[in-house]
N, C-alpha and C. Protein backbone atom coordinates (compact mmCIF):
# COMPACT_ATOMS: atom_id res chain seq x y z
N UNK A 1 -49.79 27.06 35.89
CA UNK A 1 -48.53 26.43 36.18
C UNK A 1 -48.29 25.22 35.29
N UNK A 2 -49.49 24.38 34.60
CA UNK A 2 -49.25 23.73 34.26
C UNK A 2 -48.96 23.66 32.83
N UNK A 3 -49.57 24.67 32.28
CA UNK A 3 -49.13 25.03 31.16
C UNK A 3 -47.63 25.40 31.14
N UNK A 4 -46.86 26.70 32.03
CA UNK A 4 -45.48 26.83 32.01
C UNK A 4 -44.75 25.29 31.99
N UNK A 5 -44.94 24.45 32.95
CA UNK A 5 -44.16 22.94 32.29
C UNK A 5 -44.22 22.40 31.29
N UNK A 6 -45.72 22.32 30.68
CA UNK A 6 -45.47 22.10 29.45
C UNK A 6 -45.13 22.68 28.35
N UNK A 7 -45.27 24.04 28.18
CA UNK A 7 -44.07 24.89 27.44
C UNK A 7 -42.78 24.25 27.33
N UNK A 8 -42.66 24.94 28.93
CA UNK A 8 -40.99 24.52 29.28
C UNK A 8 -40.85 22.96 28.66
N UNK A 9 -41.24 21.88 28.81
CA UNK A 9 -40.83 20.88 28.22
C UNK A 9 -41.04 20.60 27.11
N UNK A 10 -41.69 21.34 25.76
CA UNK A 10 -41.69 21.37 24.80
C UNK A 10 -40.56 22.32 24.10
N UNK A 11 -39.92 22.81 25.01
CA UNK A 11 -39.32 23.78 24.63
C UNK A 11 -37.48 23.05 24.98
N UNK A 12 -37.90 21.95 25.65
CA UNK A 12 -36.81 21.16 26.00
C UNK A 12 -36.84 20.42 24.80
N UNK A 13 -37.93 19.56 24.33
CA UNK A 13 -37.57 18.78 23.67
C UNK A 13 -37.44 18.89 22.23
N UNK A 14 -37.94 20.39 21.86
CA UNK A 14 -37.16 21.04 20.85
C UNK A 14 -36.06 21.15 20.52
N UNK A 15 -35.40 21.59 22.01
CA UNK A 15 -33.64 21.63 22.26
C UNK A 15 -33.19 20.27 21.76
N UNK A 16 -33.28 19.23 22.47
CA UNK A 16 -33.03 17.97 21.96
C UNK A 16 -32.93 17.63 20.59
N UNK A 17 -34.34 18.01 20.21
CA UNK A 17 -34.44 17.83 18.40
C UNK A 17 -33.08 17.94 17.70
N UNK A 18 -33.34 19.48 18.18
CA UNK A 18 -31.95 20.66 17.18
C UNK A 18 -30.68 20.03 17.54
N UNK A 19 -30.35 19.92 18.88
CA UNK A 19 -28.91 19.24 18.89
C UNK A 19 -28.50 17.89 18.07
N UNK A 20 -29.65 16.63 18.55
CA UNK A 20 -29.66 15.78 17.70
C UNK A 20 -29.36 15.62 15.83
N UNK A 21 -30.05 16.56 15.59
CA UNK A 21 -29.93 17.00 13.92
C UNK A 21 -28.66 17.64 13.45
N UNK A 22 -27.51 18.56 14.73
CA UNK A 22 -26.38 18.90 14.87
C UNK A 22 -25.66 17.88 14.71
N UNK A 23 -25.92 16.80 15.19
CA UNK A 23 -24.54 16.24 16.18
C UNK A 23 -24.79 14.94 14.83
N UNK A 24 -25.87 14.96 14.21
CA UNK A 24 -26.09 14.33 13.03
C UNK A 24 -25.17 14.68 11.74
N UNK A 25 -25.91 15.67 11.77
CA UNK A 25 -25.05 16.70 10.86
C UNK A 25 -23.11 16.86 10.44
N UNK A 26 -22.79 17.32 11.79
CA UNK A 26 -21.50 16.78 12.08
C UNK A 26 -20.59 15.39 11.88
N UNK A 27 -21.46 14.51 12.01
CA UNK A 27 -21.11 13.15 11.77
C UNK A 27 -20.83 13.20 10.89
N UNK A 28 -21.88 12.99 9.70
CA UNK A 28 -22.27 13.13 8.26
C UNK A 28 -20.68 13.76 7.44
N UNK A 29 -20.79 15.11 8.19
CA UNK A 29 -19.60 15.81 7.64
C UNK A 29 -18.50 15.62 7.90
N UNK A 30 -17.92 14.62 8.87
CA UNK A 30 -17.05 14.20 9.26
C UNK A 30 -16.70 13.12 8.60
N UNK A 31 -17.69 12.20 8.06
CA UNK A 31 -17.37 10.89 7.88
C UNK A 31 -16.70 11.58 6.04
N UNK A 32 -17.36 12.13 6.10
CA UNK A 32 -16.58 12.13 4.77
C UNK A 32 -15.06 12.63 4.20
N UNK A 33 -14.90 13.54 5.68
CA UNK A 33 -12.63 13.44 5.71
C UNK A 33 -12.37 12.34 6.17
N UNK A 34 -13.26 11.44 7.20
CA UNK A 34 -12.74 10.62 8.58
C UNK A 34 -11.72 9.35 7.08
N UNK A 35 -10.88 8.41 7.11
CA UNK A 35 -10.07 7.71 6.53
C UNK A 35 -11.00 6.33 6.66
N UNK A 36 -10.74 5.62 5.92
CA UNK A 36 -11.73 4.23 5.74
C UNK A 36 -10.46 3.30 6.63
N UNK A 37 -10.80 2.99 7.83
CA UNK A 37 -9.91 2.37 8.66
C UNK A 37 -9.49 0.75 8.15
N UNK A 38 -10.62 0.20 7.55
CA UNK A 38 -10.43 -0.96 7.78
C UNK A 38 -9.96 -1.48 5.80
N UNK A 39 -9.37 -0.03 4.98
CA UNK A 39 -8.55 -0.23 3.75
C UNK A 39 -7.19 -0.04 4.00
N UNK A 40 -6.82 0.82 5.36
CA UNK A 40 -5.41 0.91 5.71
C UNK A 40 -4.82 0.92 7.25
N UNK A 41 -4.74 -0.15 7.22
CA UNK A 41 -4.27 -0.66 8.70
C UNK A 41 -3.09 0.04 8.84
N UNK A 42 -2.85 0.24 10.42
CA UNK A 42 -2.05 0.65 10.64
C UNK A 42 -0.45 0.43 10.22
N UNK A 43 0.77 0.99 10.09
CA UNK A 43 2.08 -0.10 9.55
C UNK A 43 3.32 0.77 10.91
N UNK A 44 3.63 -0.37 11.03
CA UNK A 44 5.07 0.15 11.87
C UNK A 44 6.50 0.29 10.84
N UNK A 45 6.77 1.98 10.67
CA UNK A 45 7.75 1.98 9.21
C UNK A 45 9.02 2.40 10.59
N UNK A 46 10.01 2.08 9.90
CA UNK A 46 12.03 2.09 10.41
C UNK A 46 12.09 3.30 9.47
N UNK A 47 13.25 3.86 9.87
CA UNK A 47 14.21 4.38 8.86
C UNK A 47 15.19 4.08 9.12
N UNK A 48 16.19 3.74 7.94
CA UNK A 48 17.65 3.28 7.63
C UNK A 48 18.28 3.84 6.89
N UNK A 49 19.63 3.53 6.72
CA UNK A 49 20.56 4.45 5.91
C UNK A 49 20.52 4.09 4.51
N UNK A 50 19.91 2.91 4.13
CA UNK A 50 19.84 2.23 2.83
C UNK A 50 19.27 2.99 1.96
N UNK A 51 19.19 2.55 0.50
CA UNK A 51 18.93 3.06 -0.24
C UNK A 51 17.37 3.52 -0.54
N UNK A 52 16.82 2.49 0.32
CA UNK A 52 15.04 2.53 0.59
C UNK A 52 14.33 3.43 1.39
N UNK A 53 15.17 3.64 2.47
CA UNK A 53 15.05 4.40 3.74
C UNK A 53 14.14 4.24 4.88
N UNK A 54 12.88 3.84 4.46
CA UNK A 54 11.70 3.30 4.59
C UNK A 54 11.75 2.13 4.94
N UNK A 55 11.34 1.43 5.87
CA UNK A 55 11.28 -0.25 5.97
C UNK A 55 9.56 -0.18 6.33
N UNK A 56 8.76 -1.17 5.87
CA UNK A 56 7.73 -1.58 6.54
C UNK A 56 7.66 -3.18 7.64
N UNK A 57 7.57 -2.93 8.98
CA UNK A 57 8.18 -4.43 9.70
C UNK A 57 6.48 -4.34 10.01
N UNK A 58 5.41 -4.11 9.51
CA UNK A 58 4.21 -4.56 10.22
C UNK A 58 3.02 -3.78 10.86
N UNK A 59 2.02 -4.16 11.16
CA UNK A 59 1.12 -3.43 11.58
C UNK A 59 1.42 -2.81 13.47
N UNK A 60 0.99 -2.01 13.61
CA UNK A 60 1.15 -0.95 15.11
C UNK A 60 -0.11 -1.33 15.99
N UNK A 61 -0.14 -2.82 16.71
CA UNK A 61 -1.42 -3.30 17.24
C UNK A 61 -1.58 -2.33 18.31
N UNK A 62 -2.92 -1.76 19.02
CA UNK A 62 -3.54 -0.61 19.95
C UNK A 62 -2.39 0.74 19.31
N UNK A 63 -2.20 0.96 18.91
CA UNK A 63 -1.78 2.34 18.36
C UNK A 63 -2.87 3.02 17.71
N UNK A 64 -3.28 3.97 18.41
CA UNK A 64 -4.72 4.77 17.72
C UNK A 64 -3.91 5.44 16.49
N UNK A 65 -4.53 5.51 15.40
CA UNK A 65 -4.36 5.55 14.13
C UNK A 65 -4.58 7.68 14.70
N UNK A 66 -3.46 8.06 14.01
CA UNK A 66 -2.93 9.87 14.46
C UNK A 66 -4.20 10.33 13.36
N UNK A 67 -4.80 10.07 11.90
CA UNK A 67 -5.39 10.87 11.38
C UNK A 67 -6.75 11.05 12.22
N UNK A 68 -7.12 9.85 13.03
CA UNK A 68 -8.13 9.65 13.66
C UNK A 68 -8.15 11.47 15.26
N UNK A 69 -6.84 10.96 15.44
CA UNK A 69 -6.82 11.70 16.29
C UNK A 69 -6.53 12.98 16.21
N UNK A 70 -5.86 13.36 14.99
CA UNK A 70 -6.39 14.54 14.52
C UNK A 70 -7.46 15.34 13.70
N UNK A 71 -8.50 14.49 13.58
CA UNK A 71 -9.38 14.84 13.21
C UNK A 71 -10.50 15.36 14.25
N UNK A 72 -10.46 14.77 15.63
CA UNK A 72 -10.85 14.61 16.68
C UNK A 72 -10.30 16.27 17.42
N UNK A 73 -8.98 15.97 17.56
CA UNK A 73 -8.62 17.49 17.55
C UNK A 73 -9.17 18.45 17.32
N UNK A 74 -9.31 18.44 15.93
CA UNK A 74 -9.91 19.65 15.13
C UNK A 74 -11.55 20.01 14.84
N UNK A 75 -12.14 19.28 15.43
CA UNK A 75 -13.59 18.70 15.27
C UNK A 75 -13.84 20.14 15.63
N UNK A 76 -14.25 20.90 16.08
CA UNK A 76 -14.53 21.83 16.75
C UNK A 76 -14.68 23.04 15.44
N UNK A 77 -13.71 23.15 14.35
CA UNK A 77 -13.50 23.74 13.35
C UNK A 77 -13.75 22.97 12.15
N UNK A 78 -14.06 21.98 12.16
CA UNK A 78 -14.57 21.13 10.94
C UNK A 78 -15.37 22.01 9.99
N UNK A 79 -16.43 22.45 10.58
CA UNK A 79 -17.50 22.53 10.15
C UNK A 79 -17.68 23.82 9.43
N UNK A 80 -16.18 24.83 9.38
CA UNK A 80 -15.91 25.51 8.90
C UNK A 80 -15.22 25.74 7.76
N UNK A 81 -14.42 23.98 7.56
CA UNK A 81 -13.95 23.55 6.12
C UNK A 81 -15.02 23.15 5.32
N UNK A 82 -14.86 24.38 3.85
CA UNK A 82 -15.82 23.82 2.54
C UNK A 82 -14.75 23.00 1.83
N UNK A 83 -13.75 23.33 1.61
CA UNK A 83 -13.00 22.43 0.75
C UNK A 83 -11.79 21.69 1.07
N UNK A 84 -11.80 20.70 0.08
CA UNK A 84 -10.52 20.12 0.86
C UNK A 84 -9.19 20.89 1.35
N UNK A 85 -9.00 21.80 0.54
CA UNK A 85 -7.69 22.31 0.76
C UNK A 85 -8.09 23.20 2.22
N UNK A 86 -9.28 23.80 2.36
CA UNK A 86 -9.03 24.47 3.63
C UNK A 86 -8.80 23.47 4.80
N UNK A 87 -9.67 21.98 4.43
CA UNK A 87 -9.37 21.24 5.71
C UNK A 87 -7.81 21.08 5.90
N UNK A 88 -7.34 20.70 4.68
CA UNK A 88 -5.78 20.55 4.98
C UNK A 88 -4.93 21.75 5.85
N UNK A 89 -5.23 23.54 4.86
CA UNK A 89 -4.37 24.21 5.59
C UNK A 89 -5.01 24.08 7.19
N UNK A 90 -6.63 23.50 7.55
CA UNK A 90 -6.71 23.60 9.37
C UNK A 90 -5.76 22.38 9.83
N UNK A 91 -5.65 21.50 8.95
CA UNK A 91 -4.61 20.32 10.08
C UNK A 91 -3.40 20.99 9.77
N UNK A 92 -2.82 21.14 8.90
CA UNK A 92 -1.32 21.71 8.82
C UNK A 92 -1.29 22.70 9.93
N UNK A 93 -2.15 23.35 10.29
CA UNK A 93 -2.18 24.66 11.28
C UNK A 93 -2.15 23.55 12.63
N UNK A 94 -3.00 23.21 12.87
CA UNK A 94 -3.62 21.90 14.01
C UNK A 94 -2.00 21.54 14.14
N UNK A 95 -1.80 20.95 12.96
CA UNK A 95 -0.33 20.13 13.63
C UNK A 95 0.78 20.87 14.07
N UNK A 96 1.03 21.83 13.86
CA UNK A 96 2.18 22.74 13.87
C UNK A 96 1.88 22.90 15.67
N UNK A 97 0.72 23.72 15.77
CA UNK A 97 0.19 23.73 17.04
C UNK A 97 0.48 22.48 18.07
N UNK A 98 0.13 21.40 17.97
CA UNK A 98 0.29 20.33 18.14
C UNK A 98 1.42 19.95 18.78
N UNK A 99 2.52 19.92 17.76
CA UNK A 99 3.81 19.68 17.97
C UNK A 99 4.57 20.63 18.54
N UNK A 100 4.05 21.73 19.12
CA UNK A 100 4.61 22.81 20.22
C UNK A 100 4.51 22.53 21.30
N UNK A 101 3.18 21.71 21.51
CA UNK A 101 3.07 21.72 23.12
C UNK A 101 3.87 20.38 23.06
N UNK A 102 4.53 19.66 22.67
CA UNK A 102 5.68 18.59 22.77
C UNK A 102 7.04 18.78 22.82
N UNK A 103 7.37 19.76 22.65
CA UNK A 103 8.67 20.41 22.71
C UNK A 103 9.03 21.12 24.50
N UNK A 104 10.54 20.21 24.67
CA UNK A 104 10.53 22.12 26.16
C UNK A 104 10.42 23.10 26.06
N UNK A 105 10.26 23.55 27.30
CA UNK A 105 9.29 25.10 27.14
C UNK A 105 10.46 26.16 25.96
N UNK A 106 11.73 26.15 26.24
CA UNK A 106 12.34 26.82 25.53
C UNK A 106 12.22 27.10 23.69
N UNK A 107 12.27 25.75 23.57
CA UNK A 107 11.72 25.26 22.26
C UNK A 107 10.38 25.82 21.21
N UNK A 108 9.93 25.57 23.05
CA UNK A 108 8.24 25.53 22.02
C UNK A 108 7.72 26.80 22.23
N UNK A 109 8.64 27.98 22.84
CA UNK A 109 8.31 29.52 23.04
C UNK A 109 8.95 29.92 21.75
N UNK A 110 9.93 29.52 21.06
CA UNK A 110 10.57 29.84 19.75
C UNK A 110 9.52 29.41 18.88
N UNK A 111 8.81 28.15 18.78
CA UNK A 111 8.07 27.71 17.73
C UNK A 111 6.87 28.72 17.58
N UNK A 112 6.64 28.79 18.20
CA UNK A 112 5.35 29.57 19.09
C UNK A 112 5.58 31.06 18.26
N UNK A 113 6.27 31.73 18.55
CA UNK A 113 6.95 32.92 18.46
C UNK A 113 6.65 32.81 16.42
N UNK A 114 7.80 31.81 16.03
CA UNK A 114 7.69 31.77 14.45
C UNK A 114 6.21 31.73 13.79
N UNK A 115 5.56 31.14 14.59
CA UNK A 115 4.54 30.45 14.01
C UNK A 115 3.40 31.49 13.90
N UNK A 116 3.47 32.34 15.12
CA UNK A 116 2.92 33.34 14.92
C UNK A 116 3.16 34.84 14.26
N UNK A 117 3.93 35.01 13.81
CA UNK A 117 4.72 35.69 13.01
C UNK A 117 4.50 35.23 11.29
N UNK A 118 3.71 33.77 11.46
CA UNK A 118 3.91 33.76 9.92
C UNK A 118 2.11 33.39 9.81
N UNK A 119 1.84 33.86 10.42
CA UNK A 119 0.06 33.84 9.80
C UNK A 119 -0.41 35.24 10.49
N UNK A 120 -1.83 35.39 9.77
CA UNK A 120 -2.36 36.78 9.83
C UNK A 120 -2.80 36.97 11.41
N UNK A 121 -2.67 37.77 11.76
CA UNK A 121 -3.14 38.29 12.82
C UNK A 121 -4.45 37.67 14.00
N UNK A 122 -5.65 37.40 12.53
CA UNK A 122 -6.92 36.89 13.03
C UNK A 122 -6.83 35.40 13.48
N UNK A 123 -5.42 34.87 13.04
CA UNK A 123 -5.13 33.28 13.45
C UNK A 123 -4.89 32.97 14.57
N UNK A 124 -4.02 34.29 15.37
CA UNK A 124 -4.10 33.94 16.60
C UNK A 124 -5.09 33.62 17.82
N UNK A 125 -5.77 33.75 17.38
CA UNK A 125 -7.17 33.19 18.33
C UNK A 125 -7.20 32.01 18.04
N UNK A 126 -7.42 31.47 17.09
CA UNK A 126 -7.35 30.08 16.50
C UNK A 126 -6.21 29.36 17.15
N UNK A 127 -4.80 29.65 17.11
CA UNK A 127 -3.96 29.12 17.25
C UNK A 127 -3.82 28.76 18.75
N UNK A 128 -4.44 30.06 19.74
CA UNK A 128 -4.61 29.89 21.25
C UNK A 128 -5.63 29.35 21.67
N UNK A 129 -6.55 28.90 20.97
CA UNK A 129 -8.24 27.89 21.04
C UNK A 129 -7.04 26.43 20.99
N UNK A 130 -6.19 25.96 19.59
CA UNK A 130 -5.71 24.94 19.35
C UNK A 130 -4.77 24.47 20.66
N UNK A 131 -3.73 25.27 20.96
CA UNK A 131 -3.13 25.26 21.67
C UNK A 131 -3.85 24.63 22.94
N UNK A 132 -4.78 25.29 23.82
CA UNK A 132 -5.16 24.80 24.94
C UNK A 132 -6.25 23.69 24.79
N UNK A 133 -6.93 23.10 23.45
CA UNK A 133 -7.53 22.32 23.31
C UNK A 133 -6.12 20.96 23.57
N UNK A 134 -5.30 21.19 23.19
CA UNK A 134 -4.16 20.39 22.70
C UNK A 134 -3.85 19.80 24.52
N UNK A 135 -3.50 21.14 25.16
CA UNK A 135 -3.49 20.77 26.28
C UNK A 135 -4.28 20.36 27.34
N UNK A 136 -5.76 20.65 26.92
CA UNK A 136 -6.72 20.30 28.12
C UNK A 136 -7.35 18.94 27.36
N UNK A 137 -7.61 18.37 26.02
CA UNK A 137 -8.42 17.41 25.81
C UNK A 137 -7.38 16.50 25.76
N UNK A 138 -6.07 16.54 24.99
CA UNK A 138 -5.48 15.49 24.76
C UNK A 138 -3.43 15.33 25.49
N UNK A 139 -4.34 15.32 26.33
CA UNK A 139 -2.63 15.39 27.59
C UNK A 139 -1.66 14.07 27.55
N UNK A 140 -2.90 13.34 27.08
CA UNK A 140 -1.43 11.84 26.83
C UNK A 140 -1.47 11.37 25.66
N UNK A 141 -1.88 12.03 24.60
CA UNK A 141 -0.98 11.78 23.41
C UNK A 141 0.34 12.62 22.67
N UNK A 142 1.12 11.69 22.81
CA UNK A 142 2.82 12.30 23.04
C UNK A 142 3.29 11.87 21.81
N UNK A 143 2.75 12.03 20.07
CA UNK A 143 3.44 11.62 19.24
C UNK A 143 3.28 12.86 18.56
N UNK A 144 4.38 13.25 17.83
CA UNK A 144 4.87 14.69 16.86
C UNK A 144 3.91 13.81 15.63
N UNK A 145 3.76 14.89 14.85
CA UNK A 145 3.06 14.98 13.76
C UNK A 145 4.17 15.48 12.55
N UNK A 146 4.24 14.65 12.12
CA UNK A 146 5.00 14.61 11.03
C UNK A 146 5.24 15.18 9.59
N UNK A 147 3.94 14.50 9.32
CA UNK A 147 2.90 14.90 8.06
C UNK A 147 1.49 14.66 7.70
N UNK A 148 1.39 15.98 7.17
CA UNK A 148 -0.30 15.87 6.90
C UNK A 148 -0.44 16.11 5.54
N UNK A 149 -1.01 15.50 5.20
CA UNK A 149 -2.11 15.41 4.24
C UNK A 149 -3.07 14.78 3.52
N UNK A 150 -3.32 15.50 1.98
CA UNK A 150 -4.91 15.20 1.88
C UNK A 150 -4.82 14.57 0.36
N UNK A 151 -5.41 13.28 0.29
CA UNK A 151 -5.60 12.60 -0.65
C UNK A 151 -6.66 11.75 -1.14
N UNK A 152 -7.02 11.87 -2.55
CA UNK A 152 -8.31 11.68 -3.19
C UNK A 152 -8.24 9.88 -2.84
N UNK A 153 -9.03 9.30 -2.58
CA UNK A 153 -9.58 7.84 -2.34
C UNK A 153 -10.66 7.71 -2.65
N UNK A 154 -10.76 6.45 -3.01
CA UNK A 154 -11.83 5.61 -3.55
C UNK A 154 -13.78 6.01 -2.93
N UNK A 155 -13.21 6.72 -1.83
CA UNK A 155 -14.65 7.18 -1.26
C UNK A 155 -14.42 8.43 -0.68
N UNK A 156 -13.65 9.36 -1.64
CA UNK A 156 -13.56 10.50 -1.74
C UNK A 156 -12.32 11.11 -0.99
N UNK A 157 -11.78 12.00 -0.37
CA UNK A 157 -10.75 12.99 -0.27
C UNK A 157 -10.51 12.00 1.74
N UNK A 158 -9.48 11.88 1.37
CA UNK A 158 -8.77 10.91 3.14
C UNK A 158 -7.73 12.02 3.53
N UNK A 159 -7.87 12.10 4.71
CA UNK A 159 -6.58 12.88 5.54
C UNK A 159 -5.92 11.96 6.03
N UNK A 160 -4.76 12.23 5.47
CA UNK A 160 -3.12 11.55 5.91
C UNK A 160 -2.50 11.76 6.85
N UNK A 161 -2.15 11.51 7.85
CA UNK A 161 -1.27 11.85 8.87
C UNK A 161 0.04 10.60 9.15
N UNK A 162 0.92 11.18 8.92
CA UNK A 162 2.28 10.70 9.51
C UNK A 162 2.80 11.07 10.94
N UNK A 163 2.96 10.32 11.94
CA UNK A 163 3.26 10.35 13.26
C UNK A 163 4.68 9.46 13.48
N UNK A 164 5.07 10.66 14.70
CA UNK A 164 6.18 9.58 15.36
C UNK A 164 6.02 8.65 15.70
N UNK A 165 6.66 7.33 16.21
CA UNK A 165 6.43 6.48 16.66
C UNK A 165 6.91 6.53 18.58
N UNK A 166 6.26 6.65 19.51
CA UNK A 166 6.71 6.83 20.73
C UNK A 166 6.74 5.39 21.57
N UNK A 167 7.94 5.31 22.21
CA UNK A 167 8.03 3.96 22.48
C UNK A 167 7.74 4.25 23.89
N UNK A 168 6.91 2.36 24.14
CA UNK A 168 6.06 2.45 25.50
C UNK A 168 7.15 3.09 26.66
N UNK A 169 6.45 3.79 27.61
CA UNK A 169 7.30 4.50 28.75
C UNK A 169 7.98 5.75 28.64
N UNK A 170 7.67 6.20 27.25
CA UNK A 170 8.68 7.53 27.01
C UNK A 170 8.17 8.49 27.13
């Protein structure tokens, strides 16, 4: 008997090992899309009719930074992007997804509908994994996704995300 426990707990703390070296692993590979937070603070941008269109009035204090949170999103499939461009087409996919479950139902059964109609077949699993991740992990973040993308920086390839701005109570 006493041998089976100690099996068994060598056999636990093997488990441990391997996850640890995972969840290492993952990091590692993460940090290198994740955006260098503290080179681009957040900015609160307007749009106007002017010729600029664009206004910058300042930084977005407690506003979780959207690339953050879509990266977080997508974590799950990371580890399946070799190159930059595939990470991009998974957030472009991620976001599209994303911005469905924000729409009324009417809306977002049309989006839904297009969206699946314009990728291969094998996406739809993907797209119904995204979908209910969208809805079961992240239920109170209520900002559309705008734009994504992917750009070379000083410590290698940063994911961009452009978000709505949702004002408190809405």
């Amino acid at each position: 008997m006493a041998a089976n426990r100690q099996k068994k707990a060598q056999a636990e703390a093997k488990a441990r090992a391997r996850a640890r070296r995972r969840q290492q692993q993952r990091d590692q590979y993460r940090a290198q899309w994740e955006p260098d937070y503290e080179e681009r603070p957040p900015v609160l941008v307007s749009m106007n009719e002017s010729a600029g269109g664009l206004q910058v009035q300042g930084e977005m204090p407690g506003l979780e930074k959207m690339s953050g949170v879509l990266l977080d999103f997508i974590d799950p499939w990371l580890s399946e992007c070799r190159t930059g461009e595939e990470l991009l087409t998974l957030a472009q996919l991620a976001a599209l997804a994303w911005n469905t479950t924000l729409m009324p139902p009417k809306q977002s059964d049309q989006m839904l509908r297009e969206l699946l109609g314009s990728i291969p077949y094998e996406g739809r699993d993907l797209i119904a994994a995204l979908l209910e991740r969208r809805r079961s992990e992240f239920p109170d973040h209520n900002r559309f996704i705008i734009n994504v993308d992917l750009q070379d920086g000083p410590n290698g390839p940063t994911l961009l995300v452009m978000s709505s701005v949702t004002p408190p109570g809405a």
